[in-house]
C-alpha atoms as a PDB file:
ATOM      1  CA  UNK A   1      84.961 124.925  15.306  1.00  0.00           C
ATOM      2  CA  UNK A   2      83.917 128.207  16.887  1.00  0.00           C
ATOM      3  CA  UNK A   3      86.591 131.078  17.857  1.00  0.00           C
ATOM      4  CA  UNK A   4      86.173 129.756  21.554  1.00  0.00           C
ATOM      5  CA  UNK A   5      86.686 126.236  21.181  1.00  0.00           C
ATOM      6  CA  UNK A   6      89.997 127.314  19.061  1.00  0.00           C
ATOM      7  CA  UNK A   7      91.156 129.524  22.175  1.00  0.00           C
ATOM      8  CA  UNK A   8      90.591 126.661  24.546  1.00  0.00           C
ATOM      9  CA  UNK A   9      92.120 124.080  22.417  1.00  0.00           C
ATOM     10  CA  UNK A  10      94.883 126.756  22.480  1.00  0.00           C
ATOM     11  CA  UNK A  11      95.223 127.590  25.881  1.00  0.00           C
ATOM     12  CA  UNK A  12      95.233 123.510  26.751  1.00  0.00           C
ATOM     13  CA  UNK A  13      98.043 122.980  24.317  1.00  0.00           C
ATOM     14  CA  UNK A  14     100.405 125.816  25.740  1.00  0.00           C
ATOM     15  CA  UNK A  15      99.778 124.709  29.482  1.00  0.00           C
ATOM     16  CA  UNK A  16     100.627 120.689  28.108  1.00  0.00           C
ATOM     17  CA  UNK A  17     103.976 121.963  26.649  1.00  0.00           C
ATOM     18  CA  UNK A  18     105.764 122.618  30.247  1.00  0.00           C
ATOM     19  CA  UNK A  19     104.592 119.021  31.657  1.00  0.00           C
ATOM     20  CA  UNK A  20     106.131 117.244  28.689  1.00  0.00           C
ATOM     21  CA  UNK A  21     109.326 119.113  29.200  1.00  0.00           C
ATOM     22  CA  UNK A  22     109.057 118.352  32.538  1.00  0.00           C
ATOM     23  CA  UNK A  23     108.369 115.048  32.556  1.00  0.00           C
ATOM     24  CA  UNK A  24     111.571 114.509  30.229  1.00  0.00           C
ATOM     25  CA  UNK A  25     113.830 116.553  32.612  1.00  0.00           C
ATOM     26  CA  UNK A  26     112.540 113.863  35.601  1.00  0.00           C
ATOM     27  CA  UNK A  27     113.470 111.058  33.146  1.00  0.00           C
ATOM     28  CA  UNK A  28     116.862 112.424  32.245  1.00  0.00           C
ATOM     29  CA  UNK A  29     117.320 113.153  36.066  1.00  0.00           C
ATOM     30  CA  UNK A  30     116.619 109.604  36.763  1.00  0.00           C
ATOM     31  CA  UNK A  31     118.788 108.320  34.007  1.00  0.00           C
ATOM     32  CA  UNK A  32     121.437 110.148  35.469  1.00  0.00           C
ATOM     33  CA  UNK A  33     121.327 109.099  38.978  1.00  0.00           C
ATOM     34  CA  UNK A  34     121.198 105.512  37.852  1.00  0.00           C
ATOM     35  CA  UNK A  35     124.127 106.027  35.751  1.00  0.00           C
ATOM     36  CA  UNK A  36     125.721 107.305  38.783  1.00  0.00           C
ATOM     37  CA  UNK A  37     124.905 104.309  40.934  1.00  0.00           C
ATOM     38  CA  UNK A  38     125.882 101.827  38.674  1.00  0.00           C
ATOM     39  CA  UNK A  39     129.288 103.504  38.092  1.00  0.00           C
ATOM     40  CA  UNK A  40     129.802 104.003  41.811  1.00  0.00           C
ATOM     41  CA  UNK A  41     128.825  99.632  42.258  1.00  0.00           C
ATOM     42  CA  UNK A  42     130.778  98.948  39.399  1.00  0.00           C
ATOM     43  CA  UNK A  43     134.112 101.084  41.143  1.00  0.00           C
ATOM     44  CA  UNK A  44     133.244  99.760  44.471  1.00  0.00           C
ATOM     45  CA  UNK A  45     133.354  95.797  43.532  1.00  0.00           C
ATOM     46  CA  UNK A  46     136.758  96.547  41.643  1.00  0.00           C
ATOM     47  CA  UNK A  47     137.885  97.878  44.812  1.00  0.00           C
END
């Protein structure tokens, strides 16, 4: 492997970091709002 198959090897791995974080702060986002929705059902057929 060449010095400039290393660097772009490199330079795809540090732009793929930020998308995976990303994609895990949509899925906790989500999580959240469900969590939310179900709480506010589960309060409202109580009521």
């Amino acid at each position: 492997m060449n010095r400039n198959t290393r660097r772009a090897r490199a330079i795809a791995i540090a732009q793929a970091q930020p998308d995976a974080k990303l994609a895990t702060l949509r899925f906790l986002m989500l999580a959240t709002g469900a969590t939310a929705a179900i709480i506010a059902l589960v309060i409202a057929h109580a009521v």
